[in-house]
C-alpha atoms as a PDB file:
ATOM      1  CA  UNK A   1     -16.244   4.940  34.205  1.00  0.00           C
ATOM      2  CA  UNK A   2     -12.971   6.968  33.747  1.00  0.00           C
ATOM      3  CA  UNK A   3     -13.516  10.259  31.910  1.00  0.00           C
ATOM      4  CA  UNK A   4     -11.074  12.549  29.307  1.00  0.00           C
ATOM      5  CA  UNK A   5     -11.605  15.068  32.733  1.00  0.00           C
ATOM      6  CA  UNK A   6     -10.100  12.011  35.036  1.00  0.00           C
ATOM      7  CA  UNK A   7      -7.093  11.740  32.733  1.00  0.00           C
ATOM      8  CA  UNK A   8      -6.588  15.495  33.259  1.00  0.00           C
ATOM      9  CA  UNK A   9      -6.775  15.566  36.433  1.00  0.00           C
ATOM     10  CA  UNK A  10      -4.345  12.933  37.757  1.00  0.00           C
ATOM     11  CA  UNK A  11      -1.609  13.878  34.540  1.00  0.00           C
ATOM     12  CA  UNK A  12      -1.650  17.876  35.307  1.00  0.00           C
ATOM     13  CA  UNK A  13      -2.977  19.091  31.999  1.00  0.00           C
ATOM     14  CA  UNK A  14      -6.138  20.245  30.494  1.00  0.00           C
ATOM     15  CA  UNK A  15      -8.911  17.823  29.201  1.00  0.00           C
ATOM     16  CA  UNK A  16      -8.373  19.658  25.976  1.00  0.00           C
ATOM     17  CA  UNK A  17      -4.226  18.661  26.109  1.00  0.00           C
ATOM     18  CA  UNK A  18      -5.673  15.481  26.677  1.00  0.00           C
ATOM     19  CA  UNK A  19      -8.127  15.975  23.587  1.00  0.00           C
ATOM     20  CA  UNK A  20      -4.948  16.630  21.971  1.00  0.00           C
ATOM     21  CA  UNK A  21      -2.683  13.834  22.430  1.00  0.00           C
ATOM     22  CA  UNK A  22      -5.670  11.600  21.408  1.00  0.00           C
ATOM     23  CA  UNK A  23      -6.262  13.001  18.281  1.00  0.00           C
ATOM     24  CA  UNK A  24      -1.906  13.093  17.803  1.00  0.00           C
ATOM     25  CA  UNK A  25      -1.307  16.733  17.684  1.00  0.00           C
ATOM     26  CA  UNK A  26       2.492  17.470  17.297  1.00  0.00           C
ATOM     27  CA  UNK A  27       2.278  20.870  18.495  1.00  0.00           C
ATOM     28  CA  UNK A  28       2.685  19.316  22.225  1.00  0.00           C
ATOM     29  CA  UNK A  29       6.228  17.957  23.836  1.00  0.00           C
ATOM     30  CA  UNK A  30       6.864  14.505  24.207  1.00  0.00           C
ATOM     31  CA  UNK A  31       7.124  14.497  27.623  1.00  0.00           C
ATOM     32  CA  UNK A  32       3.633  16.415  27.716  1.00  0.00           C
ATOM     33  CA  UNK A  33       2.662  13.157  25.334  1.00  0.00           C
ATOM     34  CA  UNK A  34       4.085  10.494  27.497  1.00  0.00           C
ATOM     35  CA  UNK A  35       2.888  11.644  30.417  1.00  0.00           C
ATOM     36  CA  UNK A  36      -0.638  11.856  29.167  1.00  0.00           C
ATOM     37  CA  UNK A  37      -0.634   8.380  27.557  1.00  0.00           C
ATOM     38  CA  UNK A  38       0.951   7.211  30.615  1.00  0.00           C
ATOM     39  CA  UNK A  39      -2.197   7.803  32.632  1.00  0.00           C
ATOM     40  CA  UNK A  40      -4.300   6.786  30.316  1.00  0.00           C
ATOM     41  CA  UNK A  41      -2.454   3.514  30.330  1.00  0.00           C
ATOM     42  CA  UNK A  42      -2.561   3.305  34.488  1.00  0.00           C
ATOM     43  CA  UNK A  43      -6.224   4.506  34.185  1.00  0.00           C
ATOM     44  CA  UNK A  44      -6.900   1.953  31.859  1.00  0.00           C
ATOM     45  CA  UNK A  45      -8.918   5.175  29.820  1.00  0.00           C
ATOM     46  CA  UNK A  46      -9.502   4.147  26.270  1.00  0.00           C
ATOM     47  CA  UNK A  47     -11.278   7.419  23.974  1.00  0.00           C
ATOM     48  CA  UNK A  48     -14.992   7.485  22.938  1.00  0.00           C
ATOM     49  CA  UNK A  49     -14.613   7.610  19.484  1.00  0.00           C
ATOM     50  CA  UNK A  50     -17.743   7.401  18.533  1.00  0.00           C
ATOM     51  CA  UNK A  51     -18.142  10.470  20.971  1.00  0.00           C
ATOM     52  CA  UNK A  52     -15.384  12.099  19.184  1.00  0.00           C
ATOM     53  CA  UNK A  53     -17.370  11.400  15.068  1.00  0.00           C
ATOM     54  CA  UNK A  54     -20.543  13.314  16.565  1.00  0.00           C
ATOM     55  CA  UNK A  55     -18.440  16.014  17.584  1.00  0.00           C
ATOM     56  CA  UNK A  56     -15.778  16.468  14.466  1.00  0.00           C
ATOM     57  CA  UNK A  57     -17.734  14.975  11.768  1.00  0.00           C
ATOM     58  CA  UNK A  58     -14.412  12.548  11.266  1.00  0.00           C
ATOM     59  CA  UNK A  59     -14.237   8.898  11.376  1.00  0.00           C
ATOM     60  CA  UNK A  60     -10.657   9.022  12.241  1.00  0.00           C
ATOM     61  CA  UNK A  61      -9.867   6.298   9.698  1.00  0.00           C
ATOM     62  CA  UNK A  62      -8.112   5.918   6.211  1.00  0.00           C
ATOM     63  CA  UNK A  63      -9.246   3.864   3.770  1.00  0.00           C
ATOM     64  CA  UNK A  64      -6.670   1.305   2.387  1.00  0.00           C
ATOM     65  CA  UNK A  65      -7.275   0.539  -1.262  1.00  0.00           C
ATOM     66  CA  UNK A  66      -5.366  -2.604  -2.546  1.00  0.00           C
ATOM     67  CA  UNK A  67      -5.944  -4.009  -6.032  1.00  0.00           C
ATOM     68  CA  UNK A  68      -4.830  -8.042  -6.697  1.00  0.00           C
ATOM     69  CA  UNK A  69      -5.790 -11.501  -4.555  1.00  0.00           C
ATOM     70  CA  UNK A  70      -5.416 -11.667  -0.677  1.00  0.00           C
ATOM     71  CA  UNK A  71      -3.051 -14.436  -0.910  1.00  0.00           C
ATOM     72  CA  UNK A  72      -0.304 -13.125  -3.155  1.00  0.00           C
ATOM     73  CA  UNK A  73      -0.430  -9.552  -1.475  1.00  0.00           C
ATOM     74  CA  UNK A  74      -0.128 -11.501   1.995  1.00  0.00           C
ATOM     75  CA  UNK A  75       2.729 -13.533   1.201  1.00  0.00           C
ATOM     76  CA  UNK A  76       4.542 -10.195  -0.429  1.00  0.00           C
ATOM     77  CA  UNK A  77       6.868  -8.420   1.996  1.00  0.00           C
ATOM     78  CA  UNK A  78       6.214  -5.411   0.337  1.00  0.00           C
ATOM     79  CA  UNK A  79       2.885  -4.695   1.388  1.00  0.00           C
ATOM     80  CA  UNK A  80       3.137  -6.050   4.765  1.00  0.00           C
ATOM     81  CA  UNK A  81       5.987  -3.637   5.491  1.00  0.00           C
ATOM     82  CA  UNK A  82       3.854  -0.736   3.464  1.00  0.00           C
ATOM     83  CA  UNK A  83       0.568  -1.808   5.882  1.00  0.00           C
ATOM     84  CA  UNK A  84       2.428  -2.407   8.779  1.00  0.00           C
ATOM     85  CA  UNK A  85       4.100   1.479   8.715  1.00  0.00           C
ATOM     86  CA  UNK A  86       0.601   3.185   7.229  1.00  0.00           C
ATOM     87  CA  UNK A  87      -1.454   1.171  10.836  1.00  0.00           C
ATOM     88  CA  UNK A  88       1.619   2.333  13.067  1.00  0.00           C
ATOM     89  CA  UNK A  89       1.725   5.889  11.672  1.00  0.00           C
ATOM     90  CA  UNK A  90      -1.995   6.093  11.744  1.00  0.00           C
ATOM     91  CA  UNK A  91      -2.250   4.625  15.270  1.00  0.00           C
ATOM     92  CA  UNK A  92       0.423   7.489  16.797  1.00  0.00           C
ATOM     93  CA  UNK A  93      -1.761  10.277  15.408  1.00  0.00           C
ATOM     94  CA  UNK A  94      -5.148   8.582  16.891  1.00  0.00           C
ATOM     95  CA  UNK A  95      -6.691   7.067  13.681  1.00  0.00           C
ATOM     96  CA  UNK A  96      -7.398   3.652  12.709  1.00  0.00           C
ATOM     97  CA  UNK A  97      -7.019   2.055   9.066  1.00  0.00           C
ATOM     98  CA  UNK A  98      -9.662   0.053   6.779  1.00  0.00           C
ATOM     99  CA  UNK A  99      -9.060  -2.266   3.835  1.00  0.00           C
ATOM    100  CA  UNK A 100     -10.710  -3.447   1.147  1.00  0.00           C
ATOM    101  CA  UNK A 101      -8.730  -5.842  -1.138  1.00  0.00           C
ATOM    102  CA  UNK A 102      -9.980  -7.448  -4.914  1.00  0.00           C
ATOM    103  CA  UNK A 103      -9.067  -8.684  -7.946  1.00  0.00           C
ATOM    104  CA  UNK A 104     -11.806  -7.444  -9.528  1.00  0.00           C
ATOM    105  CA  UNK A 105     -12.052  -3.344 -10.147  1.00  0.00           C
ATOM    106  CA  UNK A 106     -15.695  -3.038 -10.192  1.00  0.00           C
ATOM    107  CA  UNK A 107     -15.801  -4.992  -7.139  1.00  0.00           C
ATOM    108  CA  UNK A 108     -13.241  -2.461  -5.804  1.00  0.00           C
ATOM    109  CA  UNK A 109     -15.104   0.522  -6.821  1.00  0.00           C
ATOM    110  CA  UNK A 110     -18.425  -0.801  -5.098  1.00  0.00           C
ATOM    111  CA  UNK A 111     -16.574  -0.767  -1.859  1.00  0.00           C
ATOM    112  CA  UNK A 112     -14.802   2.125  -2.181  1.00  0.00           C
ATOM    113  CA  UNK A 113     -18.274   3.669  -3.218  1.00  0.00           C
ATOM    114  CA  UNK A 114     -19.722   2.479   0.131  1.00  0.00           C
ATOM    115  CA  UNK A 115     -16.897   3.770   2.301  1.00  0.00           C
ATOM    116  CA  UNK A 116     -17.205   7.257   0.288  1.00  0.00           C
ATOM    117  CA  UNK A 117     -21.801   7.537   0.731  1.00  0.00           C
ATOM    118  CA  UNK A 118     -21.561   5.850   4.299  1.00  0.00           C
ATOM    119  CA  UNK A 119     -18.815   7.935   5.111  1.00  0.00           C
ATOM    120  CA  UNK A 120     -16.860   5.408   6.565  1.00  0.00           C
ATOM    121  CA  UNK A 121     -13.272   6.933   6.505  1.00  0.00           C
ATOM    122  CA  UNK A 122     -11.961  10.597   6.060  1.00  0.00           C
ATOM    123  CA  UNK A 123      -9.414   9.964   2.954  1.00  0.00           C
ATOM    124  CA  UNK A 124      -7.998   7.099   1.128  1.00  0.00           C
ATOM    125  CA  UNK A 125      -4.251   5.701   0.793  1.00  0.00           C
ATOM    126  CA  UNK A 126      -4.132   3.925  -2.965  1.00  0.00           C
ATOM    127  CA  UNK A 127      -1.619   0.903  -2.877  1.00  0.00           C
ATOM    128  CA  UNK A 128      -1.076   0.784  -6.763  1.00  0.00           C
ATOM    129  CA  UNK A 129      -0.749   3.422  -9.287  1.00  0.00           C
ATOM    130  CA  UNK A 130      -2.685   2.171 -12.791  1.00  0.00           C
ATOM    131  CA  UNK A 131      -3.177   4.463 -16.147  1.00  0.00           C
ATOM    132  CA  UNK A 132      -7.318   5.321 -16.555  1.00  0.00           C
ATOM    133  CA  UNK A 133      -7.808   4.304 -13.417  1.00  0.00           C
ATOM    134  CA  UNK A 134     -11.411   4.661 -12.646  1.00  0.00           C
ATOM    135  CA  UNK A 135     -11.314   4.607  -8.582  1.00  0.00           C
ATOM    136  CA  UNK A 136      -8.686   7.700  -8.615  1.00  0.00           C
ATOM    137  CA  UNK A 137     -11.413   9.533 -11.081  1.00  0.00           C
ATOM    138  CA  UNK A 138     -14.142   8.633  -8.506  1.00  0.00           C
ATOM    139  CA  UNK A 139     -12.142   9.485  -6.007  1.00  0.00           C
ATOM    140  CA  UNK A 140     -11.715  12.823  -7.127  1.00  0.00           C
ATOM    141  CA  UNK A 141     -15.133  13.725  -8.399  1.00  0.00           C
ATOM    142  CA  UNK A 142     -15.983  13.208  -4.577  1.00  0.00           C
ATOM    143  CA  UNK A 143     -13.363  15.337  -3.657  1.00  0.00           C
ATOM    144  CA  UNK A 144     -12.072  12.866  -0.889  1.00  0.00           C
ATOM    145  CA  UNK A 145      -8.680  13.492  -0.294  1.00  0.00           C
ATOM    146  CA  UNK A 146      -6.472  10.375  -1.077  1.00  0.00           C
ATOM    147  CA  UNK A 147      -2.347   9.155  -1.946  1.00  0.00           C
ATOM    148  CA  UNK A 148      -1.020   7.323  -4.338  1.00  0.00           C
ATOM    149  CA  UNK A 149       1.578   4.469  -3.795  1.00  0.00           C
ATOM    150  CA  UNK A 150       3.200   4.633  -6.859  1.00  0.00           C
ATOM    151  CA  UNK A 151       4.215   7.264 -10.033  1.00  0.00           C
ATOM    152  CA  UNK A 152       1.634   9.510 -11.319  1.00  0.00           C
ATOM    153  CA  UNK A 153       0.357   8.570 -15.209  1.00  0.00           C
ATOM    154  CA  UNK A 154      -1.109  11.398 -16.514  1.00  0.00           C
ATOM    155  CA  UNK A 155      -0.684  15.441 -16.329  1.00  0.00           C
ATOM    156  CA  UNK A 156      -3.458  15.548 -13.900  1.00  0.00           C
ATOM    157  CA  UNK A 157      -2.160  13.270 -11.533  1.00  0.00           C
ATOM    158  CA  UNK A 158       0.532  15.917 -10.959  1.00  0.00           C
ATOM    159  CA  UNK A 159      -1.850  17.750  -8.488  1.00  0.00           C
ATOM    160  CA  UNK A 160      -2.041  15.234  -6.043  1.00  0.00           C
ATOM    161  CA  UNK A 161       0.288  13.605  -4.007  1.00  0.00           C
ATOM    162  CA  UNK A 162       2.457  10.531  -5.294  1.00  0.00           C
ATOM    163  CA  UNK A 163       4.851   8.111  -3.205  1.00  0.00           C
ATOM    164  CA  UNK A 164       7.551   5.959  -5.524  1.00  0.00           C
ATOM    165  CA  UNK A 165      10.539   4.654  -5.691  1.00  0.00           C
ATOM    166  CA  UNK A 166      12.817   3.791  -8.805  1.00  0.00           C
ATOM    167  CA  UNK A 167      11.215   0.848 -10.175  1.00  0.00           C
ATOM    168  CA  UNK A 168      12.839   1.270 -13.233  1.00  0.00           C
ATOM    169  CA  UNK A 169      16.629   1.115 -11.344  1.00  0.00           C
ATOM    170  CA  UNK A 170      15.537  -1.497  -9.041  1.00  0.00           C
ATOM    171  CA  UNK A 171      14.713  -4.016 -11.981  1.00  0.00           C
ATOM    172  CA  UNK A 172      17.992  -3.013 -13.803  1.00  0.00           C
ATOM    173  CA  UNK A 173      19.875  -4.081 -10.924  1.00  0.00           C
ATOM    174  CA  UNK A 174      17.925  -7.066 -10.277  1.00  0.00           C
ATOM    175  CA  UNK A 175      18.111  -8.299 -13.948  1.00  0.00           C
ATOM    176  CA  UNK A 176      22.396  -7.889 -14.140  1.00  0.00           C
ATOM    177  CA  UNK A 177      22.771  -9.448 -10.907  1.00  0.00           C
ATOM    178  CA  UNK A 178      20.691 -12.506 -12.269  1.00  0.00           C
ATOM    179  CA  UNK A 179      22.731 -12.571 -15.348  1.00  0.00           C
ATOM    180  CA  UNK A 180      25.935 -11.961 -13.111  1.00  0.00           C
ATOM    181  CA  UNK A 181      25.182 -15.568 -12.094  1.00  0.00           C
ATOM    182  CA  UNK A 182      25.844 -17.027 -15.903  1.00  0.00           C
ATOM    183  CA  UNK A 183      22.293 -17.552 -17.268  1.00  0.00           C
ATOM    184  CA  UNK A 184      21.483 -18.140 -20.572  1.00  0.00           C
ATOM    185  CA  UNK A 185      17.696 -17.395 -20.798  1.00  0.00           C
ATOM    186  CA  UNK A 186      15.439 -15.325 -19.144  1.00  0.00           C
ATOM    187  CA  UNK A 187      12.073 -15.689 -18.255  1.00  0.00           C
ATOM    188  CA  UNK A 188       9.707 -11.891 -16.606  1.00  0.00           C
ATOM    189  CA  UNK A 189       6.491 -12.829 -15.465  1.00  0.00           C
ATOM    190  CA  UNK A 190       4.450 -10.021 -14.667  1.00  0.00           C
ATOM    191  CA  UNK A 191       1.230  -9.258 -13.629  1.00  0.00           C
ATOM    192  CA  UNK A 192      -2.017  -8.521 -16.178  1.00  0.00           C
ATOM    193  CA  UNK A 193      -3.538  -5.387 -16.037  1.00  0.00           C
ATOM    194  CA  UNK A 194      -1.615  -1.877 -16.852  1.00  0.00           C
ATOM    195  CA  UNK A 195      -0.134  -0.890 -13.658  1.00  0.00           C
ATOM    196  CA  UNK A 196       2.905   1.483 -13.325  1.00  0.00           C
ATOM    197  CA  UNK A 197       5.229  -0.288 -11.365  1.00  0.00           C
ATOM    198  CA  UNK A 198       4.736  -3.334 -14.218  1.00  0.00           C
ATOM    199  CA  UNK A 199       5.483  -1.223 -16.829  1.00  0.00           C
ATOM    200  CA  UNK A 200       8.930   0.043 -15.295  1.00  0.00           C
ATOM    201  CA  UNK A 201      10.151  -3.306 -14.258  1.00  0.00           C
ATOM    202  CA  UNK A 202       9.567  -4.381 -17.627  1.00  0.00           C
ATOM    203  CA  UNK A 203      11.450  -1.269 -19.077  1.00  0.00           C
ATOM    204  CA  UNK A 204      14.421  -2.084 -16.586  1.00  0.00           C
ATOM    205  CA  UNK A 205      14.168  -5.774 -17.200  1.00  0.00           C
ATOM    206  CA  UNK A 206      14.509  -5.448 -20.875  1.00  0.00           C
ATOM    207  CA  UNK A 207      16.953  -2.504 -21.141  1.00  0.00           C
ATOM    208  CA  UNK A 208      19.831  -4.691 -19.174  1.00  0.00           C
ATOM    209  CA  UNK A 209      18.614  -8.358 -20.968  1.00  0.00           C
ATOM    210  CA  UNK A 210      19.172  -6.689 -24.186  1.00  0.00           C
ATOM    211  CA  UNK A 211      22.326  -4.735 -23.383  1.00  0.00           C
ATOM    212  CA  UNK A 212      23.671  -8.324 -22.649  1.00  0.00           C
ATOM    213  CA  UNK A 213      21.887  -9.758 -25.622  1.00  0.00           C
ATOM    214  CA  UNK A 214      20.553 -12.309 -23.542  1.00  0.00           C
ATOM    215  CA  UNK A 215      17.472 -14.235 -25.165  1.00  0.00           C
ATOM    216  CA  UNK A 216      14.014 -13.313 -22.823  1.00  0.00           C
ATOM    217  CA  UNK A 217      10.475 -13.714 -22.930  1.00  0.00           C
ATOM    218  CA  UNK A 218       7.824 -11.786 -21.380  1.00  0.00           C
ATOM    219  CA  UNK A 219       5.388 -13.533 -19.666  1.00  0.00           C
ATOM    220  CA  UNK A 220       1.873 -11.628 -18.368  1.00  0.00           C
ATOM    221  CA  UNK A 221      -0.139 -13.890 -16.008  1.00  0.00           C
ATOM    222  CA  UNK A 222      -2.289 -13.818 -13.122  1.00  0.00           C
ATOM    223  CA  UNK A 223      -0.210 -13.134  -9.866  1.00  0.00           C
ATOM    224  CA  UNK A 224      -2.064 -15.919  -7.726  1.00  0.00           C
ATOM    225  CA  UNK A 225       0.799 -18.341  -6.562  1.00  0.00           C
ATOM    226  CA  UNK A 226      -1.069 -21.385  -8.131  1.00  0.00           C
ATOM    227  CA  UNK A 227      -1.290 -20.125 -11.741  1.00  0.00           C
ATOM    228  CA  UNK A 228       2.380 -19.285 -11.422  1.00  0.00           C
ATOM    229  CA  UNK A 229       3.661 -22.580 -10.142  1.00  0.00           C
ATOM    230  CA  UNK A 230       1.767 -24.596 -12.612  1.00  0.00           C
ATOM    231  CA  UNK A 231       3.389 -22.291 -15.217  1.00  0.00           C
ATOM    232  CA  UNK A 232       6.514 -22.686 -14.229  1.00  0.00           C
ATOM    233  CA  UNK A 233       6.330 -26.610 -14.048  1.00  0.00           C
ATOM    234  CA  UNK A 234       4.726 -26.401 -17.742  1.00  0.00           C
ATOM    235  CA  UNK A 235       7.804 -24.538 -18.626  1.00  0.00           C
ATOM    236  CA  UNK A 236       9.933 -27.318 -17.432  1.00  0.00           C
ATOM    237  CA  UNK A 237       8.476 -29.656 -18.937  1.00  0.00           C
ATOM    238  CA  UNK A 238       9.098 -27.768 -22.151  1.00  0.00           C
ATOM    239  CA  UNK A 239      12.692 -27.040 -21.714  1.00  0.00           C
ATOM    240  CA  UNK A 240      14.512 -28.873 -24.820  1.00  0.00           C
ATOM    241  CA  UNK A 241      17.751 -28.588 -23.837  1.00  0.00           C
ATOM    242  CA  UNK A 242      18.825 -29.209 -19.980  1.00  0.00           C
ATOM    243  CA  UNK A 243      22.188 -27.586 -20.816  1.00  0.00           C
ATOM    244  CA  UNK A 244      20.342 -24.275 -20.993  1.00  0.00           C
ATOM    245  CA  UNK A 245      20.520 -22.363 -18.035  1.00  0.00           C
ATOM    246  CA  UNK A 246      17.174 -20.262 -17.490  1.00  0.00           C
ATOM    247  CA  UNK A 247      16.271 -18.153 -14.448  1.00  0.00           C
ATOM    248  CA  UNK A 248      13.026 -16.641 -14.018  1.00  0.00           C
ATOM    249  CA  UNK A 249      12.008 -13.001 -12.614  1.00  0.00           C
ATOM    250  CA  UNK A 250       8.812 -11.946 -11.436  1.00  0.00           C
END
């Protein structure tokens, strides 16, 4: 069985270098890096971590909190890029990632509850930002350290860290490029629940529809792809006038 020692040995460097380039310390050169993870390659060496949580006390994960259905969050290219940067990141600096995904926020805060008592990751990443939100309060009344992927909503939320971009901007341009196209109606569907991001693509949605005094409706709805075609078809189906051209947003 190749040993942390065996890597050492055969790349020139310390077992604790070694130790080091496993658990993604930037303080050591990339060549130092390459050449480590080289041999551990050609070795075929892979780290105890289990080994490694005795010793530290860490888990060497992060705990991935997403709040909606599993079908609508896989089809979004959003999250997949998000997920796909968070597990790359995370793998570089030698931890791993785990998810838990519902609809339902006492469901989420069960399993978040588990992963806090069984001590299953070392901080959470939060892939929604939502006003009251009981999982950021629990959160911090454990004191685990956590992110939030999206704008803070209250004073406190000032203290810890926030990622965003301009939501508000982003639906403004969306909305006049739509109405660039020579639309007569417009038709928002958002998702239930009160979640930051909704709220400023409504705001941008609404400033540039009424700016154009185009006629729009508001629609809040689940965000599972089924619930939103059949809407949609019911809305055809509705549609008086055929001369009317309506484009929806969501």
């Amino acid at each position: 069985m190749v040993t942390i020692k065996d890597v050492a040995l055969k790349a020139g460097v310390s077992p604790s270098t070694v130790s080091r380039v496993i658990k993604g310390n930037q303080r050591i050169s990339e060549a130092t890096i390459s050449k480590v993870k080289k041999v551990m390659e050609e070795l075929n060496y892979f780290p105890n971590t289990a080994a490694r949580t005795l010793i530290t006390n860490q888990t060497y994960k992060i705990g991935l909190v997403l709040k909606g259905s599993e079908e609508p969050i896989r089809l979004n290219p959003f999250y997949i890029n998000v997920l796909l940067g968070i597990s790359e990141t995370c793998n570089q600096h030698g931890y791993g990632t785990q998810t838990t995904v519902s609809n339902n926020m006492n469901d989420l805060m069960d399993e978040v509850y588990k992963m806090i008592k069984q001590r299953m990751v070392d901080a959470f990443i939060l892939l929604y930002s939502k006003e009251n939100d009981p999982i950021k309060q629990m959160l911090i009344d454990e004191s685990m350290p956590f992110i939030v992927i999206g704008k803070p909503t209250s004073d406190i939320d000032h203290q810890f860290t926030h990622i965003d971009n301009d939501n508000i901007l982003a639906s403004e341009n969306l909305t006049r490029h739509v109405i660039e196209q020579g639309v007569d109606e417009l038709i928002f569907i958002t998702e239930k629940g009160n979640f930051e991001v909704s709220k400023d693509r409504i705001q941008g949605f609404e400033t540039i529809a009424s700016q154009n005094k185009i006629n729009y409706q508001i629609i809040e709805t689940s965000n599972e792809r089924e619930v939103i075609f059949n809407y949609m078809q019911n809305l055809h189906t509705r549609l008086k006038d055929p001369n009317i051209k309506q484009a929806i947003i969501r």
